[in-house]
PDB file of N, CA and C in Angstrom:
ATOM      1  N   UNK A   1     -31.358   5.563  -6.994  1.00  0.00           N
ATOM      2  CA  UNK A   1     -30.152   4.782  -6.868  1.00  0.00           C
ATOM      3  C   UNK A   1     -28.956   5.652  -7.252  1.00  0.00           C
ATOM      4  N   UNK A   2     -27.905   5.415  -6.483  1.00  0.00           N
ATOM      5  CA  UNK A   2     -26.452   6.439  -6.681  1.00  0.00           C
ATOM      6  C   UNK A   2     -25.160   5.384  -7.423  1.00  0.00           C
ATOM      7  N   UNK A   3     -24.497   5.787  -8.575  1.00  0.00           N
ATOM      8  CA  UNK A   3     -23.926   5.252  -9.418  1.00  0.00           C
ATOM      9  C   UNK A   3     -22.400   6.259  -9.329  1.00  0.00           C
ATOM     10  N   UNK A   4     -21.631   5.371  -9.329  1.00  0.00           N
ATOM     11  CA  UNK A   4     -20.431   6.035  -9.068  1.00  0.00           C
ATOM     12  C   UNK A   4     -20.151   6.154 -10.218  1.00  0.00           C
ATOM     13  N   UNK A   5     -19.648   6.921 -11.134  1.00  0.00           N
ATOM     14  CA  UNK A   5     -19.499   7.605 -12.905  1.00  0.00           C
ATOM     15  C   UNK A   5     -18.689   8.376 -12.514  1.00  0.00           C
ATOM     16  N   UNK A   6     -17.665   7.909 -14.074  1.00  0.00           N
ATOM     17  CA  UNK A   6     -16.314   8.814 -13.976  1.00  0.00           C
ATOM     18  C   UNK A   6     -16.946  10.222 -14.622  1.00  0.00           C
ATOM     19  N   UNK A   7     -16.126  10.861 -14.146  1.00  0.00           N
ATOM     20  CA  UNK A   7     -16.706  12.814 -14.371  1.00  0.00           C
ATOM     21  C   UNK A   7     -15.756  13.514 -15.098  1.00  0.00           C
ATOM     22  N   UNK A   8     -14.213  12.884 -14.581  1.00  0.00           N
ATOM     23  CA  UNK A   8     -13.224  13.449 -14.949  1.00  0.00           C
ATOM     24  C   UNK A   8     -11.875  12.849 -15.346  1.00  0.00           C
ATOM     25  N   UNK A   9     -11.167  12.829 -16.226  1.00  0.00           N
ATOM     26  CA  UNK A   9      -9.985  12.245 -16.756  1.00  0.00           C
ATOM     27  C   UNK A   9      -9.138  12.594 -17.019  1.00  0.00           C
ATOM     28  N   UNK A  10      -7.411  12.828 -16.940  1.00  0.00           N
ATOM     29  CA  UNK A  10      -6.308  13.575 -17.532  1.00  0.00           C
ATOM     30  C   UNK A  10      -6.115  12.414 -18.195  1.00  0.00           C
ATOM     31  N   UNK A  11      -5.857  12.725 -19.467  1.00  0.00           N
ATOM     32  CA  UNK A  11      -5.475  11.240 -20.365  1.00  0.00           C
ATOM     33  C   UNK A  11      -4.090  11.395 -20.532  1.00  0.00           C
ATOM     34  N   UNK A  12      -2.768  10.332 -20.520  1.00  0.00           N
ATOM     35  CA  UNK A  12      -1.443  10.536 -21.108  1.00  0.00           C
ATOM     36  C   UNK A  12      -0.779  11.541 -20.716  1.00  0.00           C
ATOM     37  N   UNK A  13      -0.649  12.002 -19.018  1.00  0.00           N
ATOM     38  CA  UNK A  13      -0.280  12.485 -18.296  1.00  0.00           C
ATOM     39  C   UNK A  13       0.950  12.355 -18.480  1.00  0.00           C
ATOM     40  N   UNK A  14       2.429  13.201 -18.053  1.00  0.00           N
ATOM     41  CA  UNK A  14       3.556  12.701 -17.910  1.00  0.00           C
ATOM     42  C   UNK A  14       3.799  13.057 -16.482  1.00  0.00           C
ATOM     43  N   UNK A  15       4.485  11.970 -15.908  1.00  0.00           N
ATOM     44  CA  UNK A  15       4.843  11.940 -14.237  1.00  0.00           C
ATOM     45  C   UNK A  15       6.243  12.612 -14.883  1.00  0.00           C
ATOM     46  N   UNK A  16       5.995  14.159 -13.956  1.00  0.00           N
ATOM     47  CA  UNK A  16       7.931  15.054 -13.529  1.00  0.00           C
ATOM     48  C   UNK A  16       8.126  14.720 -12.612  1.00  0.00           C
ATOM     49  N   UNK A  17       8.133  14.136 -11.930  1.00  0.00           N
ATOM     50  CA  UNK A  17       8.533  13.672 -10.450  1.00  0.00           C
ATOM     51  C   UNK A  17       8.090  12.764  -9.892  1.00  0.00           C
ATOM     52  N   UNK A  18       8.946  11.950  -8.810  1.00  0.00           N
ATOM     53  CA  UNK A  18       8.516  10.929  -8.190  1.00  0.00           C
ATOM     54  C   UNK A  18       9.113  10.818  -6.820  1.00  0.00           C
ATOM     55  N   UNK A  19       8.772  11.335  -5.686  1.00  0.00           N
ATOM     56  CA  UNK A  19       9.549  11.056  -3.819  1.00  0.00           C
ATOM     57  C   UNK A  19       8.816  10.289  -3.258  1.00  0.00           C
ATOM     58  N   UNK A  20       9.964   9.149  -3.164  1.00  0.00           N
ATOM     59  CA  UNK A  20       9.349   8.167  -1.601  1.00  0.00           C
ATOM     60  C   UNK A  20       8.602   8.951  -0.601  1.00  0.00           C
ATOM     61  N   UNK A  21       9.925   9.407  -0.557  1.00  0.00           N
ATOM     62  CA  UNK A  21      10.103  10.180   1.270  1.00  0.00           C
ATOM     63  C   UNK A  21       8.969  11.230   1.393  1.00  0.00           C
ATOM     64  N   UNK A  22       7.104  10.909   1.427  1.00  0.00           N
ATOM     65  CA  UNK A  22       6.241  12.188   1.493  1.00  0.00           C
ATOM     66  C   UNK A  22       5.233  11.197   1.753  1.00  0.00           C
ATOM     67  N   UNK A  23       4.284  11.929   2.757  1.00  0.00           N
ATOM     68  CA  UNK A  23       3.003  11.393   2.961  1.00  0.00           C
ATOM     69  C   UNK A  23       2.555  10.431   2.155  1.00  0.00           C
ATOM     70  N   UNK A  24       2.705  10.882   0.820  1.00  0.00           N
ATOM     71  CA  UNK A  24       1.630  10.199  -0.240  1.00  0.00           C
ATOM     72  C   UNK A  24       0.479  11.711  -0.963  1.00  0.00           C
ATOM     73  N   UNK A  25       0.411  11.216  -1.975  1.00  0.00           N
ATOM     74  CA  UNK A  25      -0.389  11.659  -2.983  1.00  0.00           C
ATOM     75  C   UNK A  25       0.058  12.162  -4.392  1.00  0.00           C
ATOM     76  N   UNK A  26      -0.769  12.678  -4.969  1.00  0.00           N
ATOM     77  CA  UNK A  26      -0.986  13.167  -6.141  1.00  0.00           C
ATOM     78  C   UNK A  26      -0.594  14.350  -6.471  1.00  0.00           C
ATOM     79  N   UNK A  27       0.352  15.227  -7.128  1.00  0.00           N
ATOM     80  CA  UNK A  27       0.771  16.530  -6.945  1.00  0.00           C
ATOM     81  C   UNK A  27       0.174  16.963  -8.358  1.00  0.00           C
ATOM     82  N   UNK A  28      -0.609  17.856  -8.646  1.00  0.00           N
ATOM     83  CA  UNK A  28      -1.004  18.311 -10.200  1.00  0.00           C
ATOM     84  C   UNK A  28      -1.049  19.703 -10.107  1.00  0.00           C
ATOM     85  N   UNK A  29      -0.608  20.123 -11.177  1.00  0.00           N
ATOM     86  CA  UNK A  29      -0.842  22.000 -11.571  1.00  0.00           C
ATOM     87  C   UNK A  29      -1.877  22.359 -11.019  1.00  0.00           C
ATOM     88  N   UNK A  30      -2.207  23.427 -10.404  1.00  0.00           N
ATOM     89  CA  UNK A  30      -3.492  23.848  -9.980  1.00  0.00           C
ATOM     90  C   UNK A  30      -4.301  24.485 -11.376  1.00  0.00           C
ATOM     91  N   UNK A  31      -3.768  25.078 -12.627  1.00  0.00           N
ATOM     92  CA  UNK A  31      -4.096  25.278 -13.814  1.00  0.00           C
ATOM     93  C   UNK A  31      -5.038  24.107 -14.044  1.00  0.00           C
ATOM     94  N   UNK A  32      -4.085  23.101 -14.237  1.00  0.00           N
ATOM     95  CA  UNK A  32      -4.841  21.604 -14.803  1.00  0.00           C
ATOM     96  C   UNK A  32      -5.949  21.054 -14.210  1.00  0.00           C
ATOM     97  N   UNK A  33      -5.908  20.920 -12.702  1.00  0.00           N
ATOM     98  CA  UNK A  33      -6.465  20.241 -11.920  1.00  0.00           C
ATOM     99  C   UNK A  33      -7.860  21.947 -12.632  1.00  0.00           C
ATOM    100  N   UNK A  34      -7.804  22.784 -12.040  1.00  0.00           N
ATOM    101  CA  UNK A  34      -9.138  23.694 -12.441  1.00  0.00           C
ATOM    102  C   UNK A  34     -10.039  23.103 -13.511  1.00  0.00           C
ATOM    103  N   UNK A  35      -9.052  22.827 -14.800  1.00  0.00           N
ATOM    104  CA  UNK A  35      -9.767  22.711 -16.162  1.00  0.00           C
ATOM    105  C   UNK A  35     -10.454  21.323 -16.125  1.00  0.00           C
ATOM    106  N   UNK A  36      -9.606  20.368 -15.004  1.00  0.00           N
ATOM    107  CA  UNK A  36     -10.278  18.846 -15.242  1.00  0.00           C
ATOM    108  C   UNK A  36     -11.673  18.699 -14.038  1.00  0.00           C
ATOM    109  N   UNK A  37     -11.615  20.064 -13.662  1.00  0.00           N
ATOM    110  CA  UNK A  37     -12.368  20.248 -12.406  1.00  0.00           C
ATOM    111  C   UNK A  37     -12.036  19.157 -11.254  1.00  0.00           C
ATOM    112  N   UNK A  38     -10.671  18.838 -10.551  1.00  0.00           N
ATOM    113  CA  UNK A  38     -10.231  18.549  -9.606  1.00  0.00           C
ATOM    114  C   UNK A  38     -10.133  19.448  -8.521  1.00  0.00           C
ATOM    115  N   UNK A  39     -10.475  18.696  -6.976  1.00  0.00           N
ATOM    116  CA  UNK A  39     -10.250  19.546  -5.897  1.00  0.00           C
ATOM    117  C   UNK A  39      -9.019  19.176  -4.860  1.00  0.00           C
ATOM    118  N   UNK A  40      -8.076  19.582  -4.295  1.00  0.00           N
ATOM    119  CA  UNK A  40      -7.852  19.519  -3.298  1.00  0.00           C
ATOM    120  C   UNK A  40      -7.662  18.366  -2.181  1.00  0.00           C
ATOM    121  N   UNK A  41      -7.607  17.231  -2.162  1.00  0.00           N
ATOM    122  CA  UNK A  41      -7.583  16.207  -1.312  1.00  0.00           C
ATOM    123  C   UNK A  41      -9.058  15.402  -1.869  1.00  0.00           C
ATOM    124  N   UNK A  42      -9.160  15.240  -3.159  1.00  0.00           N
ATOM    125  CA  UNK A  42      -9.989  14.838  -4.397  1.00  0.00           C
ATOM    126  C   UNK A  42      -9.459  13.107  -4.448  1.00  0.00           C
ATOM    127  N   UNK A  43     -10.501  11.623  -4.212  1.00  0.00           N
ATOM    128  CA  UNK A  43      -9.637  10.921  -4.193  1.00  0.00           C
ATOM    129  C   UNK A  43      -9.683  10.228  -6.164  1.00  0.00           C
ATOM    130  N   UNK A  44      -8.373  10.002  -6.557  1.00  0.00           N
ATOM    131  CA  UNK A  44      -8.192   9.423  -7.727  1.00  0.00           C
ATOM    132  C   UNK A  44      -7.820   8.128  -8.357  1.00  0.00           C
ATOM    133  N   UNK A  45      -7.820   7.591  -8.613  1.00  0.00           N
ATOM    134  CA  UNK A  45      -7.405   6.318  -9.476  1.00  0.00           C
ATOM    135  C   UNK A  45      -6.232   6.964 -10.572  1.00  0.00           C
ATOM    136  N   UNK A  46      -4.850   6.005 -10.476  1.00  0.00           N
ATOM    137  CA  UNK A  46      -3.863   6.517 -11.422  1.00  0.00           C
ATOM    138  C   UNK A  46      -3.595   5.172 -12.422  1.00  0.00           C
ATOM    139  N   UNK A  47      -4.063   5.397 -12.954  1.00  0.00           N
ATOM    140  CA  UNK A  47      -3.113   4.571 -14.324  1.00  0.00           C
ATOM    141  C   UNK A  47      -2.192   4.789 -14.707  1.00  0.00           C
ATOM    142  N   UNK A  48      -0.614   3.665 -14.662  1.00  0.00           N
ATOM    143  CA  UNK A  48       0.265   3.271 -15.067  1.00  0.00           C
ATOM    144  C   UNK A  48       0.099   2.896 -16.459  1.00  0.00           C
ATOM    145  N   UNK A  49       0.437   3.869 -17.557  1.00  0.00           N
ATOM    146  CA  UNK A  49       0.607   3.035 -18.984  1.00  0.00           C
ATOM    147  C   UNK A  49       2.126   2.543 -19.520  1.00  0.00           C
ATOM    148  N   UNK A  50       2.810   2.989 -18.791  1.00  0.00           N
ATOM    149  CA  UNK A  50       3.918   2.080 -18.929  1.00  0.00           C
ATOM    150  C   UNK A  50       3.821   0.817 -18.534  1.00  0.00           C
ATOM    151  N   UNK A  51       3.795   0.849 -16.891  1.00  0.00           N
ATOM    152  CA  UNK A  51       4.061  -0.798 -16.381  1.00  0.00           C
ATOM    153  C   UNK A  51       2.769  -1.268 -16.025  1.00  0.00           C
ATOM    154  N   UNK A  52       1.398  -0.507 -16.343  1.00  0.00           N
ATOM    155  CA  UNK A  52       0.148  -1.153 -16.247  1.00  0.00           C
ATOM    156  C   UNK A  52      -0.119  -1.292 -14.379  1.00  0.00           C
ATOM    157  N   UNK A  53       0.726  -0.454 -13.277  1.00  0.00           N
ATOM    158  CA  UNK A  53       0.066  -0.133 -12.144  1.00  0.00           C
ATOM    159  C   UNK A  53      -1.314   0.690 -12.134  1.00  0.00           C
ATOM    160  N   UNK A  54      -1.866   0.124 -11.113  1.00  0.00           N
ATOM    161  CA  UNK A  54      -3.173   1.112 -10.742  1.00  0.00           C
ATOM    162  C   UNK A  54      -3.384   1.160  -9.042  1.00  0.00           C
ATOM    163  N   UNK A  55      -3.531   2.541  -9.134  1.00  0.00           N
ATOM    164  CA  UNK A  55      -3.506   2.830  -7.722  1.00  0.00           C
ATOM    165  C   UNK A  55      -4.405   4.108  -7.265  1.00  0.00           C
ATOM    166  N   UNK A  56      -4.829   3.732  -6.165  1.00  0.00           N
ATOM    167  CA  UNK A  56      -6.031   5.067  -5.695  1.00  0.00           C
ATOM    168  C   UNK A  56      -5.110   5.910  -4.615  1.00  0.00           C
ATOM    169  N   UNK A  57      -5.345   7.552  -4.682  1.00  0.00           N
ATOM    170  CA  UNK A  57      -4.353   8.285  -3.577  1.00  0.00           C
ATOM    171  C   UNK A  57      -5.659   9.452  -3.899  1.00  0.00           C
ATOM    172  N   UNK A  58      -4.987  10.673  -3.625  1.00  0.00           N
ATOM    173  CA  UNK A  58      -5.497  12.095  -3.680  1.00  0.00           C
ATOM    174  C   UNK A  58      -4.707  12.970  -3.918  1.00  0.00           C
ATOM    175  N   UNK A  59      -5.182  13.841  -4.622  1.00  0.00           N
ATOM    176  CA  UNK A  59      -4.757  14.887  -4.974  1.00  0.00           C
ATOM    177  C   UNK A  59      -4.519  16.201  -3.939  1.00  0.00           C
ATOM    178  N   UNK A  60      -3.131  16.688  -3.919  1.00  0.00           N
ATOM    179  CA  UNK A  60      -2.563  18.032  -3.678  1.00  0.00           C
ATOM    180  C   UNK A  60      -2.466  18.661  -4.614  1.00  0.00           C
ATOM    181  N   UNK A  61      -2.489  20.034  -4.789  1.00  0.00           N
ATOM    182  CA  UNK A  61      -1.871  21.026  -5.594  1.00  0.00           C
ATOM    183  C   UNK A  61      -0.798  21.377  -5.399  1.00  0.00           C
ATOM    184  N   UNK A  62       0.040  22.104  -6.922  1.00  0.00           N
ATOM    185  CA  UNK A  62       1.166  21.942  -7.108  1.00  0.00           C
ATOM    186  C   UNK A  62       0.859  23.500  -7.600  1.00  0.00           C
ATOM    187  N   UNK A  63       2.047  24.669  -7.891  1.00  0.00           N
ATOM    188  CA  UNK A  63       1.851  25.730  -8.490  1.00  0.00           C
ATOM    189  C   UNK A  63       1.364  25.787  -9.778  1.00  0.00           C
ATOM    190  N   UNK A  64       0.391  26.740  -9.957  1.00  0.00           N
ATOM    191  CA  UNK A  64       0.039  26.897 -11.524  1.00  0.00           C
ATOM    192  C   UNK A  64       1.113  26.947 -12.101  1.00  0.00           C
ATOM    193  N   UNK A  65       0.649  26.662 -13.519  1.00  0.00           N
ATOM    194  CA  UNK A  65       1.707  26.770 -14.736  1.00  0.00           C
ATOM    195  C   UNK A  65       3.226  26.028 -14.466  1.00  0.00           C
ATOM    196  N   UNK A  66       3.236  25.243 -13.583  1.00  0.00           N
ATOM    197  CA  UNK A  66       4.265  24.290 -12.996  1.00  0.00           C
ATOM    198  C   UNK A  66       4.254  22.745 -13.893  1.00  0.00           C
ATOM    199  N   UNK A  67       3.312  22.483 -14.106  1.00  0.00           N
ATOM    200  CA  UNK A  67       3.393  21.701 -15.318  1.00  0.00           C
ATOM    201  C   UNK A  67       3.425  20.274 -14.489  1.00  0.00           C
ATOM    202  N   UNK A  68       3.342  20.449 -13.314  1.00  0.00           N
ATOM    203  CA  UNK A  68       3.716  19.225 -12.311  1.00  0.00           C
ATOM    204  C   UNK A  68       2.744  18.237 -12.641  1.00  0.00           C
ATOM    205  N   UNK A  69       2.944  16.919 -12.636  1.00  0.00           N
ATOM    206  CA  UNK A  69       2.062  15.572 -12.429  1.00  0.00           C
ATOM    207  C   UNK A  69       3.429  15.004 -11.215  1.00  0.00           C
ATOM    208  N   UNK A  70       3.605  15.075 -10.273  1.00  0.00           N
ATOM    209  CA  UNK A  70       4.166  14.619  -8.994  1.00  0.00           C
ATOM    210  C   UNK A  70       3.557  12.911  -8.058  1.00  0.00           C
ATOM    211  N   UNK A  71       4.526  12.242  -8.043  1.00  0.00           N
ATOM    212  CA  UNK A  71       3.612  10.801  -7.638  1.00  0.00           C
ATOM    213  C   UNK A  71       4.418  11.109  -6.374  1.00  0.00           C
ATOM    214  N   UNK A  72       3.939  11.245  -5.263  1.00  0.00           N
ATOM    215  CA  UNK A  72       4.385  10.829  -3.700  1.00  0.00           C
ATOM    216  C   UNK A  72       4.308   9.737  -2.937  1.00  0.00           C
ATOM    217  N   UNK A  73       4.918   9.729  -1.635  1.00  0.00           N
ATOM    218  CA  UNK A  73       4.669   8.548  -0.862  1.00  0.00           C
ATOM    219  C   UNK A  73       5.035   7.382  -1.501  1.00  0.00           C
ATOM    220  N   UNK A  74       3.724   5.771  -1.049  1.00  0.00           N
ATOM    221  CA  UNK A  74       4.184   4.748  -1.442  1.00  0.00           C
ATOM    222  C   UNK A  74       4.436   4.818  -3.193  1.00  0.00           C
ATOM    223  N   UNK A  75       3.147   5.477  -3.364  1.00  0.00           N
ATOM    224  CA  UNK A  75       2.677   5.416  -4.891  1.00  0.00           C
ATOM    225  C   UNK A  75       4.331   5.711  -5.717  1.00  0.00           C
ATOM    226  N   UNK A  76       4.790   6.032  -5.374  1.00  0.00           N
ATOM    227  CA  UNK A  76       6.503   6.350  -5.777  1.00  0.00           C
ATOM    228  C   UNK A  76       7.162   4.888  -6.373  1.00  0.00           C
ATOM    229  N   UNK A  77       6.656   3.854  -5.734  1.00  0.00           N
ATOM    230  CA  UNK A  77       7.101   2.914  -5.975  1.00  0.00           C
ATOM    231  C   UNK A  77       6.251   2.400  -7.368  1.00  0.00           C
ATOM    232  N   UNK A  78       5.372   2.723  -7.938  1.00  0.00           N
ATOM    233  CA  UNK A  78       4.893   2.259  -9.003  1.00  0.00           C
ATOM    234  C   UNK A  78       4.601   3.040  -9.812  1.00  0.00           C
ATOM    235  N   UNK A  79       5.844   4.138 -10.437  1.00  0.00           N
ATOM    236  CA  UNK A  79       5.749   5.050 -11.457  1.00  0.00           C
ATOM    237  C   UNK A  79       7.259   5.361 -11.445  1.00  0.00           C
ATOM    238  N   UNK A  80       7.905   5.738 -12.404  1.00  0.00           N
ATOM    239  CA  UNK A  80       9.014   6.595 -12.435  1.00  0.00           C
ATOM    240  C   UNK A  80       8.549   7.693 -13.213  1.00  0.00           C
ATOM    241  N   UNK A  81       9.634   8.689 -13.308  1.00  0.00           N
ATOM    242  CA  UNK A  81       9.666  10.160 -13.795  1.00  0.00           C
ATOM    243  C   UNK A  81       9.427  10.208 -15.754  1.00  0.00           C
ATOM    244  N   UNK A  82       8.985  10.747 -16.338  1.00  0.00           N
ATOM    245  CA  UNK A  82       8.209  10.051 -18.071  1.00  0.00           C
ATOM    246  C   UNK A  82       7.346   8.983 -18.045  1.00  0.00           C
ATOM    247  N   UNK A  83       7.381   8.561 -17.034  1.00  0.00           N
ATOM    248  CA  UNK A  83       5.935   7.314 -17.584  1.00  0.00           C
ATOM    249  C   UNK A  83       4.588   8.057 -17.666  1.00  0.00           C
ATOM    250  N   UNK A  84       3.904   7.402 -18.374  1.00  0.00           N
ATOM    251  CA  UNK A  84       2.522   8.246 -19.011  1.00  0.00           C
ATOM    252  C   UNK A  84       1.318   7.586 -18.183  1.00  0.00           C
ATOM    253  N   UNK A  85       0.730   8.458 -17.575  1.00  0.00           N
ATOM    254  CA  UNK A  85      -0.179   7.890 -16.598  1.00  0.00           C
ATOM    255  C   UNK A  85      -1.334   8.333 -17.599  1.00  0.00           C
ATOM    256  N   UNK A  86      -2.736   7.695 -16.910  1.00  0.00           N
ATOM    257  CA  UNK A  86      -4.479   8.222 -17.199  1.00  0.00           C
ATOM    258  C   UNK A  86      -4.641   8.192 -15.779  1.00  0.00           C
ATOM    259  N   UNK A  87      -5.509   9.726 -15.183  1.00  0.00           N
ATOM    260  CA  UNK A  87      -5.626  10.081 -13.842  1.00  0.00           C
ATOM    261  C   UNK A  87      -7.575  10.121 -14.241  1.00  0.00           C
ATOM    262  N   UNK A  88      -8.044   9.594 -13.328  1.00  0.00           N
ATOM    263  CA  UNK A  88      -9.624   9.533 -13.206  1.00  0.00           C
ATOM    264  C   UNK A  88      -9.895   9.647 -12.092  1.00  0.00           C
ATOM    265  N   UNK A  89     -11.389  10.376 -12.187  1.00  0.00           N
ATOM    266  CA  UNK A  89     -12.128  11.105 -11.113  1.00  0.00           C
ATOM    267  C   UNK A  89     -13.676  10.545 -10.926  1.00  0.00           C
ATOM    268  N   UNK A  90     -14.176  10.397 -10.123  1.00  0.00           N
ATOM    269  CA  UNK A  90     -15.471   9.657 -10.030  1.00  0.00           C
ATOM    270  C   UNK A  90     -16.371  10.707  -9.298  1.00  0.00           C
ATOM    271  N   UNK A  91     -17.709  10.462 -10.012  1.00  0.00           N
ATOM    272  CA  UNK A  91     -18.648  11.351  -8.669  1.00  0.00           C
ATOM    273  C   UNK A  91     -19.866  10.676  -8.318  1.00  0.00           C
ATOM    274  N   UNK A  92     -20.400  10.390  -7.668  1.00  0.00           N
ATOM    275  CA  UNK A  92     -22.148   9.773  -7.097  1.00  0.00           C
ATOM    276  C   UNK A  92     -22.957  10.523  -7.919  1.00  0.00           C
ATOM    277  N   UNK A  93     -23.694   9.839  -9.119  1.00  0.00           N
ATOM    278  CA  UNK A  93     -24.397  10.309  -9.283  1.00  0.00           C
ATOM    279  C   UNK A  93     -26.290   9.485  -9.374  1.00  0.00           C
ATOM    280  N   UNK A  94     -27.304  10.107  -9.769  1.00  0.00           N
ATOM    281  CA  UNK A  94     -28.548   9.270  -9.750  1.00  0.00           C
ATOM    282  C   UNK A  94     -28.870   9.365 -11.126  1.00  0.00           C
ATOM    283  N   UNK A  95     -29.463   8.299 -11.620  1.00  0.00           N
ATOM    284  CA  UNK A  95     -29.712   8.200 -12.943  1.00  0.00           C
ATOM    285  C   UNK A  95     -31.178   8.797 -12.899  1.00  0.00           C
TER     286      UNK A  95
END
């Protein structure tokens, strides 16, 4: 049997940015995203700890050492720039 289990977590993230005007997604340091072992068009769950949104998108990379947590697209609409997100990652696994 395959169990979807979180693998990976950025806890108390700070969103630097926030544009309507973009496809959509997730913009993170490529530094960060390495260490949390994130990939590339990776899909995520974002927690809002300010206003308590939750929303699923994917992850782009952003330049190392850029420090970026970037919310795009719609997701723009349910974060501003300092709000403190929790970003989670899921993988299939078998017990």
């Amino acid at each position: 049997m395959q169990f979807q289990m979180l693998y990976s977590k950025i806890h108390r993230a700070t969103v630097t940015s926030v544009e309507l005007d973009y496809n959509g997604s997730m913009g993170i340091d490529k530094d960060i995203m390495q260490q949390a072992g994130l990939i590339q068009g990776q899909q995520i769950d974002v927690l809002n700890i300010n206003n308590g949104a939750r929303f699923t998108t994917y992850v782009i990379e952003e330049p190392s050492g850029s420090g970026t947590f970037g919310i795009y697209g719609a997701a723009a609409r349910l974060a501003q720039k300092g709000d403190k997100v929790i970003i989670i990652a899921y993988a299939s696994m078998t017990s």
